[in-house]
PDB file of N, CA and C in Angstrom:
ATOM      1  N   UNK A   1       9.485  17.113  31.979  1.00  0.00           N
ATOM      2  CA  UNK A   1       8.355  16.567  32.710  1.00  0.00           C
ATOM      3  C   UNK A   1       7.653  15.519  31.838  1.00  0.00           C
ATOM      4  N   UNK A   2       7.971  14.366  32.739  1.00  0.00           N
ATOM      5  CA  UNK A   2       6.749  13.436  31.298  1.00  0.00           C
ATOM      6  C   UNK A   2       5.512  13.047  32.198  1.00  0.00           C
ATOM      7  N   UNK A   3       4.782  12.464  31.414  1.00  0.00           N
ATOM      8  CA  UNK A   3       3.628  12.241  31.833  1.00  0.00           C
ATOM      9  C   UNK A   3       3.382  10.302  31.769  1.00  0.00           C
ATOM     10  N   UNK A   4       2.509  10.073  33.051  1.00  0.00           N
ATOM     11  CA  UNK A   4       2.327   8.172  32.704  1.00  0.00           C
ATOM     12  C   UNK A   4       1.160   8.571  31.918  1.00  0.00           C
ATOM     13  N   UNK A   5       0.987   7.217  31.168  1.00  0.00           N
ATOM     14  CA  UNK A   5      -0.070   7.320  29.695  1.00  0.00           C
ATOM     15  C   UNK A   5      -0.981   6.299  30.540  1.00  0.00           C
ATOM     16  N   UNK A   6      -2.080   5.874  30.763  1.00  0.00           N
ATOM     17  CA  UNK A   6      -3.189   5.087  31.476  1.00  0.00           C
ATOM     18  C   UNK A   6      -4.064   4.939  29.615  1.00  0.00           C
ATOM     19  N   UNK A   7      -4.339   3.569  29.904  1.00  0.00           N
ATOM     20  CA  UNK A   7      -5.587   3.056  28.630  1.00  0.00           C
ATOM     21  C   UNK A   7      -6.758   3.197  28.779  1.00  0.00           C
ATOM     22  N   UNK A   8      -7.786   3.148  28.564  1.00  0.00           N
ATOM     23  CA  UNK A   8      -9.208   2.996  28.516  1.00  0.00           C
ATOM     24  C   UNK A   8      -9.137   1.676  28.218  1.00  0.00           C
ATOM     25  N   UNK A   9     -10.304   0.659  28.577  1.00  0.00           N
ATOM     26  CA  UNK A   9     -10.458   0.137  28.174  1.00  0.00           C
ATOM     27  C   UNK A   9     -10.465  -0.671  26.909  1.00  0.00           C
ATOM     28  N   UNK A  10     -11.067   0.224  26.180  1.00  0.00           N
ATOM     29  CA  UNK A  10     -11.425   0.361  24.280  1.00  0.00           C
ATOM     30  C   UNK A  10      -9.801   0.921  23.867  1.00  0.00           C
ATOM     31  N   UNK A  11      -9.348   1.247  24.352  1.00  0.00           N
ATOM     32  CA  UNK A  11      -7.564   1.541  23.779  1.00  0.00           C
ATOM     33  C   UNK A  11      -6.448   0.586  23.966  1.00  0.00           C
ATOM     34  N   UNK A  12      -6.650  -0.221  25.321  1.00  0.00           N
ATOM     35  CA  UNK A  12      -6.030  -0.913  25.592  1.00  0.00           C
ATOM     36  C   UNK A  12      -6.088  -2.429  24.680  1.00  0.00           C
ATOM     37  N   UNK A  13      -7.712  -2.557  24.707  1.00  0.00           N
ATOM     38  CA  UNK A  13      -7.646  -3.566  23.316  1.00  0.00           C
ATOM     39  C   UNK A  13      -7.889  -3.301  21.802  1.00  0.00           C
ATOM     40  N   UNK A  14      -7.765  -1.702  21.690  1.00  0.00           N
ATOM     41  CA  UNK A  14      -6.843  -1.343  20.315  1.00  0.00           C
ATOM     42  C   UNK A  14      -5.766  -1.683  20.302  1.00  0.00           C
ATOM     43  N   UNK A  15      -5.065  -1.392  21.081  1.00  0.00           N
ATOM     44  CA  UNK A  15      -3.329  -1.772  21.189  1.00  0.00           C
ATOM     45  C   UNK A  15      -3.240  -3.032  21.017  1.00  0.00           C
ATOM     46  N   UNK A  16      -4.181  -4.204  21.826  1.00  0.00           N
ATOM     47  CA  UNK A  16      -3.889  -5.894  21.798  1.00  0.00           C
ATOM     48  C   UNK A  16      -3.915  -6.008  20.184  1.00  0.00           C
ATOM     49  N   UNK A  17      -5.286  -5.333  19.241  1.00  0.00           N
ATOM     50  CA  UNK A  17      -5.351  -5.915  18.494  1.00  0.00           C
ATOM     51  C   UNK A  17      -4.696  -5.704  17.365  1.00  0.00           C
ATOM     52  N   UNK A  18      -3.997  -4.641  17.443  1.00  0.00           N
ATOM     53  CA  UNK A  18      -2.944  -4.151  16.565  1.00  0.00           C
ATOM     54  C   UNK A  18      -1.488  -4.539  16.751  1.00  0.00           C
ATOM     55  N   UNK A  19      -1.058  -5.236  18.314  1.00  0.00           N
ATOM     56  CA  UNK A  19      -0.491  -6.423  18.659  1.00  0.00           C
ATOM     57  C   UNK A  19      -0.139  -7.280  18.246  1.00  0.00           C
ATOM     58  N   UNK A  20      -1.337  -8.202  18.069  1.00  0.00           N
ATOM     59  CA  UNK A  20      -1.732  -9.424  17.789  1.00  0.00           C
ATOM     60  C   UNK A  20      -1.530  -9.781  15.906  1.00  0.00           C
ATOM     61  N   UNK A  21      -1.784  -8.407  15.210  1.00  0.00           N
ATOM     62  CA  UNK A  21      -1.556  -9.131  14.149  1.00  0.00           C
ATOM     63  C   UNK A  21      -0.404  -8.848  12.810  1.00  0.00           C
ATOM     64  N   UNK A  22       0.454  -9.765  13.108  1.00  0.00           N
ATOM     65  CA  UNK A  22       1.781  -9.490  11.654  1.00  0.00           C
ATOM     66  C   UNK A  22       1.792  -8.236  11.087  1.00  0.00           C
ATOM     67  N   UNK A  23       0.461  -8.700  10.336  1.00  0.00           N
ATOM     68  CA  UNK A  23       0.986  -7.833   9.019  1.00  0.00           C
ATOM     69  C   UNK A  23       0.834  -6.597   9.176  1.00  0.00           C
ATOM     70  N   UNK A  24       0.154  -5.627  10.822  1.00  0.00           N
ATOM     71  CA  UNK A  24       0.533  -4.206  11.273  1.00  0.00           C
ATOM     72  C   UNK A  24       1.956  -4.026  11.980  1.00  0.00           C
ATOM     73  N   UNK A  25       2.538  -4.913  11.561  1.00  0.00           N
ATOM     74  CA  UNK A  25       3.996  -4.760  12.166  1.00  0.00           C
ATOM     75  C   UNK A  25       4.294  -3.541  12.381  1.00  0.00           C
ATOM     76  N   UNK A  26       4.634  -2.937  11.319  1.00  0.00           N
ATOM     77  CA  UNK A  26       5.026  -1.071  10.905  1.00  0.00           C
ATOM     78  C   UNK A  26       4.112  -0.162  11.783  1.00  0.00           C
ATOM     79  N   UNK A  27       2.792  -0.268  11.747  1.00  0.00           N
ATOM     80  CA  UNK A  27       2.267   0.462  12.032  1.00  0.00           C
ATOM     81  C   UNK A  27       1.776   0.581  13.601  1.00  0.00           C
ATOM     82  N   UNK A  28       2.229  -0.905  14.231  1.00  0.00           N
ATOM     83  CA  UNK A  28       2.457  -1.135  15.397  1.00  0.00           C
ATOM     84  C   UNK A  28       3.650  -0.272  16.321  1.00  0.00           C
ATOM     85  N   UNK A  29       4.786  -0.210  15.209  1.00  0.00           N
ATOM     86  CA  UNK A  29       6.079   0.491  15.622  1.00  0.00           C
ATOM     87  C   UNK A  29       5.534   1.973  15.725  1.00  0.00           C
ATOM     88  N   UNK A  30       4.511   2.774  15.227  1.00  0.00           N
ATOM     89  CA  UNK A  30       4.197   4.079  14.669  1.00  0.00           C
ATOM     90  C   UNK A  30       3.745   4.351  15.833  1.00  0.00           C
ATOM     91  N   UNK A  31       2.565   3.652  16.359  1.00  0.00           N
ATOM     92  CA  UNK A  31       1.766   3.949  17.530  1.00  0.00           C
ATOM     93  C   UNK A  31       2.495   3.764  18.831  1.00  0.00           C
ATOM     94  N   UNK A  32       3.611   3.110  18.869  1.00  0.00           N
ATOM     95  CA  UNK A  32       4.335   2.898  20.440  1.00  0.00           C
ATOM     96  C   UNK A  32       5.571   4.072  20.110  1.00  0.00           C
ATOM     97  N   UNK A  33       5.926   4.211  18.742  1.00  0.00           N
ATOM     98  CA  UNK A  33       6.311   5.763  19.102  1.00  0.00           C
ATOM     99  C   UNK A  33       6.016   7.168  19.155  1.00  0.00           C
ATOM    100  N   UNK A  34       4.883   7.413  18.752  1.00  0.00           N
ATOM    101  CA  UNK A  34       4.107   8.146  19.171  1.00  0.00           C
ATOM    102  C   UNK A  34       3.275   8.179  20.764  1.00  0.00           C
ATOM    103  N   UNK A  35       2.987   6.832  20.973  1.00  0.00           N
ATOM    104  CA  UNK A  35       3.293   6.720  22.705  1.00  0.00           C
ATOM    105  C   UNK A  35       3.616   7.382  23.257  1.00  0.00           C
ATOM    106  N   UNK A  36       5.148   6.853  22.901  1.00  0.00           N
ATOM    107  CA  UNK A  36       6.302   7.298  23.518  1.00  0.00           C
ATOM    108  C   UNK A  36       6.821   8.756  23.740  1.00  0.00           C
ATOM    109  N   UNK A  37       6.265   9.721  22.319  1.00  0.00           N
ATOM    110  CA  UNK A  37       6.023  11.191  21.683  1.00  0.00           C
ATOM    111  C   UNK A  37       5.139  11.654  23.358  1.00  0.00           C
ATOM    112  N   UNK A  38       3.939  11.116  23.425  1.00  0.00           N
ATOM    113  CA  UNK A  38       2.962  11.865  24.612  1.00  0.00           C
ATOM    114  C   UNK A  38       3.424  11.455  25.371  1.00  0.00           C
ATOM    115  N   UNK A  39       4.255  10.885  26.033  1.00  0.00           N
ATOM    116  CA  UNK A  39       4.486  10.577  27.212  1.00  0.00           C
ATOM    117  C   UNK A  39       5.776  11.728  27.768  1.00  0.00           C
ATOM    118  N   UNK A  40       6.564  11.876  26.660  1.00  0.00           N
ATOM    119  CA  UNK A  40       7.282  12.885  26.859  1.00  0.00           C
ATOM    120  C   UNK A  40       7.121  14.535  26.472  1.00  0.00           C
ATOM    121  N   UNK A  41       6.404  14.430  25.566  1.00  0.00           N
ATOM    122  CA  UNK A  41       5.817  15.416  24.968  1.00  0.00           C
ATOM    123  C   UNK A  41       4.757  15.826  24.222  1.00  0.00           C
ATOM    124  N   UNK A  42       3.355  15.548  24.823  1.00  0.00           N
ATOM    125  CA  UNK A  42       2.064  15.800  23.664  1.00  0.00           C
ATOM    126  C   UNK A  42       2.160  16.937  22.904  1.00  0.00           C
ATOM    127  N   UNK A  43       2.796  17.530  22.631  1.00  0.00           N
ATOM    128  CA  UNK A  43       3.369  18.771  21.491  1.00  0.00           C
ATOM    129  C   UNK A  43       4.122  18.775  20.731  1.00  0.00           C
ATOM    130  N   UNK A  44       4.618  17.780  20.516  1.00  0.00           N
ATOM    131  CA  UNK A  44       5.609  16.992  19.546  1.00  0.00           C
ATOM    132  C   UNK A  44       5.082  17.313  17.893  1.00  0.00           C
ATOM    133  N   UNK A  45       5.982  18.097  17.706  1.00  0.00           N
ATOM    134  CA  UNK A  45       5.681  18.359  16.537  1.00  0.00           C
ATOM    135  C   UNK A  45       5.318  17.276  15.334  1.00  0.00           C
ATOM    136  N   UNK A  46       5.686  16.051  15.377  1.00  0.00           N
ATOM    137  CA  UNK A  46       5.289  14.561  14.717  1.00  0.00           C
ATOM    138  C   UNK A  46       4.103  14.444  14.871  1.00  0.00           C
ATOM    139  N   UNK A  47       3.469  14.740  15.876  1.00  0.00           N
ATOM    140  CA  UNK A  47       1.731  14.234  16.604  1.00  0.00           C
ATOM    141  C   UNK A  47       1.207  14.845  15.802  1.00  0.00           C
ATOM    142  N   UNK A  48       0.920  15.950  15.480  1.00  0.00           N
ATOM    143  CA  UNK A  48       0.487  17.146  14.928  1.00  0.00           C
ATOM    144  C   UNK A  48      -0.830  17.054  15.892  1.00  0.00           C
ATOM    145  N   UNK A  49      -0.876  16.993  17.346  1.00  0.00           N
ATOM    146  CA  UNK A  49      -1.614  16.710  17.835  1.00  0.00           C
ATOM    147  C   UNK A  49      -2.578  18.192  18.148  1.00  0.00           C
ATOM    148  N   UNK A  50      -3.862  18.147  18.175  1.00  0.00           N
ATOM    149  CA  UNK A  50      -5.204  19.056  17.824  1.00  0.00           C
ATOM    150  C   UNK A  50      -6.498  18.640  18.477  1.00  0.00           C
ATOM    151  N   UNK A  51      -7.072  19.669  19.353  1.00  0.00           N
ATOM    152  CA  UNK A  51      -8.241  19.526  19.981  1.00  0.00           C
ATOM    153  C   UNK A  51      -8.874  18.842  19.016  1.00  0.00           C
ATOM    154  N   UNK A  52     -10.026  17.683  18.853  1.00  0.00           N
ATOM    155  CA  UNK A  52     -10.830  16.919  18.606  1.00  0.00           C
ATOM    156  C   UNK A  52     -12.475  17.421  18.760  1.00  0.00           C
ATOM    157  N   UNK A  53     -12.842  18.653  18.261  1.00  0.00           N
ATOM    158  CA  UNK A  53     -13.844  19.245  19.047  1.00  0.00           C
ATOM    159  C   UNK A  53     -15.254  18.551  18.895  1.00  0.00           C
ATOM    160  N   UNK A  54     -15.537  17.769  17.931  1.00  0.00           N
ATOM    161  CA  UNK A  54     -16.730  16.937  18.348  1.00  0.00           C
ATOM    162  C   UNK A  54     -17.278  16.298  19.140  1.00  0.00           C
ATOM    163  N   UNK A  55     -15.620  15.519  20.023  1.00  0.00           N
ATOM    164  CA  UNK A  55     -15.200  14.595  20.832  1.00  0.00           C
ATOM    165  C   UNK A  55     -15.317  15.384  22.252  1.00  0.00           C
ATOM    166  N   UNK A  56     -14.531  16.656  21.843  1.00  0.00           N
ATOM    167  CA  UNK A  56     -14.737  17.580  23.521  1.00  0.00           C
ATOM    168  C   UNK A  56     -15.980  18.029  23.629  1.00  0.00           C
ATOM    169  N   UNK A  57     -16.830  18.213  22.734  1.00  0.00           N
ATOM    170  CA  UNK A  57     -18.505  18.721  23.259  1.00  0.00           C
ATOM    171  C   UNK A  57     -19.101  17.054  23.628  1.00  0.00           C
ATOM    172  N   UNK A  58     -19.147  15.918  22.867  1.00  0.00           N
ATOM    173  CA  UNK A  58     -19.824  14.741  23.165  1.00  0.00           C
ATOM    174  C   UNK A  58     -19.587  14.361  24.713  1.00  0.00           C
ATOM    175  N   UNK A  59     -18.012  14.333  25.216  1.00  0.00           N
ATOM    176  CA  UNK A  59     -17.394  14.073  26.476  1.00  0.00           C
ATOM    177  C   UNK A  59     -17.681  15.510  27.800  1.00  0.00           C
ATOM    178  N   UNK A  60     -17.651  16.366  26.990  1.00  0.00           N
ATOM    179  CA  UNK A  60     -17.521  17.668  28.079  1.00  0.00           C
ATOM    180  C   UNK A  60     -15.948  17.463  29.078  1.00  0.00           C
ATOM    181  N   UNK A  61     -15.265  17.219  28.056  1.00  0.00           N
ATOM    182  CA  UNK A  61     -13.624  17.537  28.377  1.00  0.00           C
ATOM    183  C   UNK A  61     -12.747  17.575  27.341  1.00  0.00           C
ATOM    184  N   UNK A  62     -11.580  18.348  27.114  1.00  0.00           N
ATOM    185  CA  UNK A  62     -10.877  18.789  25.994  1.00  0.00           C
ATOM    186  C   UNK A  62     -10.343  16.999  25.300  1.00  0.00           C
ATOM    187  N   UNK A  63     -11.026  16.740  24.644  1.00  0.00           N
ATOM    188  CA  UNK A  63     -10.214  15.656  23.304  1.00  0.00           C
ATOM    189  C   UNK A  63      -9.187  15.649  22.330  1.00  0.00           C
ATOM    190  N   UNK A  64      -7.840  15.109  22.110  1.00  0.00           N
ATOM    191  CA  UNK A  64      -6.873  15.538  21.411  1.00  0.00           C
ATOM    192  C   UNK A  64      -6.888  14.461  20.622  1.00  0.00           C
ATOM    193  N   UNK A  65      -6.789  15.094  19.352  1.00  0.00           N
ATOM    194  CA  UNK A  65      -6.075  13.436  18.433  1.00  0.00           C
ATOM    195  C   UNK A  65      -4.493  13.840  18.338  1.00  0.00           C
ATOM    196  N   UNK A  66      -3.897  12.677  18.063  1.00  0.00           N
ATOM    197  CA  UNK A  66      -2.480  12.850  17.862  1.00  0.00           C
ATOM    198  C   UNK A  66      -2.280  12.086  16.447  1.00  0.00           C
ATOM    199  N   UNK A  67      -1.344  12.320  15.660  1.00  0.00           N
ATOM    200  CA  UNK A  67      -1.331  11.215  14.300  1.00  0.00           C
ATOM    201  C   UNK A  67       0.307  10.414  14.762  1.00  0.00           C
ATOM    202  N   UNK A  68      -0.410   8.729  14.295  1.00  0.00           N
ATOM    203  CA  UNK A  68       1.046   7.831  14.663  1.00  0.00           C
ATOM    204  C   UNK A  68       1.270   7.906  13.209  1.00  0.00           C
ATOM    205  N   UNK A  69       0.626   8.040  12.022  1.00  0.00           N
ATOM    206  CA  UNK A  69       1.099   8.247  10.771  1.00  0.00           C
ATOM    207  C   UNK A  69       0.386   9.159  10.242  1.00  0.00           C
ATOM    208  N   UNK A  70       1.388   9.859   8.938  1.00  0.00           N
ATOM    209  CA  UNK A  70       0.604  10.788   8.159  1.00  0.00           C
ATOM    210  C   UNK A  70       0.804  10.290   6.924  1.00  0.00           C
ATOM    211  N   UNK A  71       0.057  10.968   6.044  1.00  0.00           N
ATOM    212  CA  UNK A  71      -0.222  10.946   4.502  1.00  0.00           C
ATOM    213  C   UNK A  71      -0.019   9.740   4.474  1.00  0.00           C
ATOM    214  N   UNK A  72      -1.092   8.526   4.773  1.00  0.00           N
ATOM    215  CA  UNK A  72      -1.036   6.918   4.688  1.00  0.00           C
ATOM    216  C   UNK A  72      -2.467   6.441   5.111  1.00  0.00           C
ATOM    217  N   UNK A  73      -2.922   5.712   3.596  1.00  0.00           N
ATOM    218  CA  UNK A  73      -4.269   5.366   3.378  1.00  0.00           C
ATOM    219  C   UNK A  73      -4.362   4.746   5.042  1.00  0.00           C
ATOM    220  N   UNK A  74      -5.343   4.800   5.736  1.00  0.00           N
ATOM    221  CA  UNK A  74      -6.323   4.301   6.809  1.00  0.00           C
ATOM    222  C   UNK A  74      -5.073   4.429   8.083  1.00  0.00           C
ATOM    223  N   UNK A  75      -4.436   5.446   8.138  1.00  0.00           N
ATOM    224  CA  UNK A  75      -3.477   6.037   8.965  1.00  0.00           C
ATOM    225  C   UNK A  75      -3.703   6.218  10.615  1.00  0.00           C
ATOM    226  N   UNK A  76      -3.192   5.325  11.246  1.00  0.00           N
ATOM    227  CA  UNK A  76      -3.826   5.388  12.846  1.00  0.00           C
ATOM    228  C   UNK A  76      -3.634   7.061  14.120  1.00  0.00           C
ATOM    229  N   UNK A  77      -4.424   6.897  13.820  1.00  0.00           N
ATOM    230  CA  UNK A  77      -4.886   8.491  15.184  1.00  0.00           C
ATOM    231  C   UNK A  77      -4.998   7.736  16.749  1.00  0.00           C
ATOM    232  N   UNK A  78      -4.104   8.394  17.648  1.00  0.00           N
ATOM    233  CA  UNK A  78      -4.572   8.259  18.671  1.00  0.00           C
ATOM    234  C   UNK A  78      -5.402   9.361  19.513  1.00  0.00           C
ATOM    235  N   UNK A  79      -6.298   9.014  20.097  1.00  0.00           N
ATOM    236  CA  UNK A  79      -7.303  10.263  20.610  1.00  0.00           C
ATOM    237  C   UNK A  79      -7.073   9.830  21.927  1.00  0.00           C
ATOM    238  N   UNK A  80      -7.087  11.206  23.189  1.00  0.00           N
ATOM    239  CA  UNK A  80      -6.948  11.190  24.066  1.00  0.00           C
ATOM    240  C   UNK A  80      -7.124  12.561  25.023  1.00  0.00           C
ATOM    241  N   UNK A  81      -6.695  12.250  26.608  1.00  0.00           N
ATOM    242  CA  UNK A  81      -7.036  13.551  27.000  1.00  0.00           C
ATOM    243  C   UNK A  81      -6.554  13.362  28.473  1.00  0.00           C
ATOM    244  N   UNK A  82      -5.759  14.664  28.691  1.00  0.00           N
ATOM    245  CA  UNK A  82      -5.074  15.392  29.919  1.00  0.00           C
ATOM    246  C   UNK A  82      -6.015  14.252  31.209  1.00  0.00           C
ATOM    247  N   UNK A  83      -4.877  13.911  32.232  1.00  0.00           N
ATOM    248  CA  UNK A  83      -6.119  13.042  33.570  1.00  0.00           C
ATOM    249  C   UNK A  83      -6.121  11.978  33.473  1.00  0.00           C
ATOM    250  N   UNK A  84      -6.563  11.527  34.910  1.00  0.00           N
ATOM    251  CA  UNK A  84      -6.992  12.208  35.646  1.00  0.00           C
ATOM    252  C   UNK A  84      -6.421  13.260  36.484  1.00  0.00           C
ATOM    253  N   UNK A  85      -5.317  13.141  36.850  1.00  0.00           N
ATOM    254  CA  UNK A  85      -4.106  13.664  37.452  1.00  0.00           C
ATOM    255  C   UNK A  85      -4.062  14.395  36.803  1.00  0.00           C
ATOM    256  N   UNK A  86      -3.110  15.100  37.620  1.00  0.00           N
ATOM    257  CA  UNK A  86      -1.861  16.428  37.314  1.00  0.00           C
ATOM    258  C   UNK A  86      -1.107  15.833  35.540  1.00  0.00           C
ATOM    259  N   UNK A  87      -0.382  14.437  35.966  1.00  0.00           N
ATOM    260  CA  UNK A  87       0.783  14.136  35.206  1.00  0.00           C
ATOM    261  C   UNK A  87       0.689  13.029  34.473  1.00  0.00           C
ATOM    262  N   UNK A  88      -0.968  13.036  34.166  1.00  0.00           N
ATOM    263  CA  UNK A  88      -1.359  11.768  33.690  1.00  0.00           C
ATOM    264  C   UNK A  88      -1.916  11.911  32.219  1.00  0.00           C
ATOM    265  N   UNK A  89      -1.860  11.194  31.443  1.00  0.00           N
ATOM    266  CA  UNK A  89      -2.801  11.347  30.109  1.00  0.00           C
ATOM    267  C   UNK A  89      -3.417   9.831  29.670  1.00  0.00           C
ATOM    268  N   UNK A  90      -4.817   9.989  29.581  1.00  0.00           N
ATOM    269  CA  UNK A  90      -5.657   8.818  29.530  1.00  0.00           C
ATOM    270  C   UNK A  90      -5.461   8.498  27.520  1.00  0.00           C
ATOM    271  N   UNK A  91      -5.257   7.459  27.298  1.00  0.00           N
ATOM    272  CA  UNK A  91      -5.620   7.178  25.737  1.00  0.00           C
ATOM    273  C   UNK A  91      -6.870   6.956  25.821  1.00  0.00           C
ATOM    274  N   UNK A  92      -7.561   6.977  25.061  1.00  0.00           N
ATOM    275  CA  UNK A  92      -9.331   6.383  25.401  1.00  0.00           C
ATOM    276  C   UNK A  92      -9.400   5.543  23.710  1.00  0.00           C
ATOM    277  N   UNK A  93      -8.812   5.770  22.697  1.00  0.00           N
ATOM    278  CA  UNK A  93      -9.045   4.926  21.574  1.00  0.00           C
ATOM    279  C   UNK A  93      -7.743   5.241  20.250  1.00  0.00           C
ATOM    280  N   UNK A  94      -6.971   4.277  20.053  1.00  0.00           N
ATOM    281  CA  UNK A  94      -6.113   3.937  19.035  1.00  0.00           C
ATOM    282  C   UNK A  94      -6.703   3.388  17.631  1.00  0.00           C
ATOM    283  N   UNK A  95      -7.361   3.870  16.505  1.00  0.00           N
ATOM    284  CA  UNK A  95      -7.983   3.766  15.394  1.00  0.00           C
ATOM    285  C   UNK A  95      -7.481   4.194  14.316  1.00  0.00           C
ATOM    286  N   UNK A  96      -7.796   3.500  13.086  1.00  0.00           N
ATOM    287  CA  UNK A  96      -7.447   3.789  11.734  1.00  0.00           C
ATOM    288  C   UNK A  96      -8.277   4.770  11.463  1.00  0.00           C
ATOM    289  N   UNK A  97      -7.737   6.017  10.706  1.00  0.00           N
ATOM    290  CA  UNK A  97      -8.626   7.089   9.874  1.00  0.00           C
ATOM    291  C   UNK A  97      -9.566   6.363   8.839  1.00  0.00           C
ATOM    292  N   UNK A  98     -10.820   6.229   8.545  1.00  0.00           N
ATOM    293  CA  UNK A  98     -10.941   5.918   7.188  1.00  0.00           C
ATOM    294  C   UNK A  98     -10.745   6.925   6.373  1.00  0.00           C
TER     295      UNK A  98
END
């Protein structure tokens, strides 16, 4: 069962801007396979994906981060969450850890 992935706004031009520039080449590749990870499987053992609970009390709906890299200075997290649908999962923001 996979799921379609829908952007937020604020995710969708995370993605442009991590796009847009060269020298995230690599880390561009990290985040469209990890994408690719939730779309088929948000349990993917790679994601190490984990309720976000600051994020689920601020929103008042369950928040997941997923990791597109690990153990890597300013390492991009995607955060997201189940919906609207049945078979849907919204990204709401693609960001570097500081």
């Amino acid at each position: 069962m996979g799921f379609r992935i829908l952007f937020t706004n604020e995710a969708a031009l995370n993605l442009e801007k991590l796009e847009s520039d060269p020298s995230k080449k690599k880390r561009l590749n990290a985040v469209r396979k990890s994408l690719g990870y939730l779309e088929n499987n948000p349990k993917h053992p790679s994601l190490n994906t984990h309720e976000y609970n600051s994020l689920t009390q601020q929103f008042g709906i369950k928040i997941f981060e997923a990791y597109a890299e690990n153990k890597t200075p300013e390492a991009y997290k995607i955060f997201w969450h189940y919906g609207p649908d049945k078979s849907e999962i919204t990204i709401i923001a693609i960001t570097p850890h500081p």
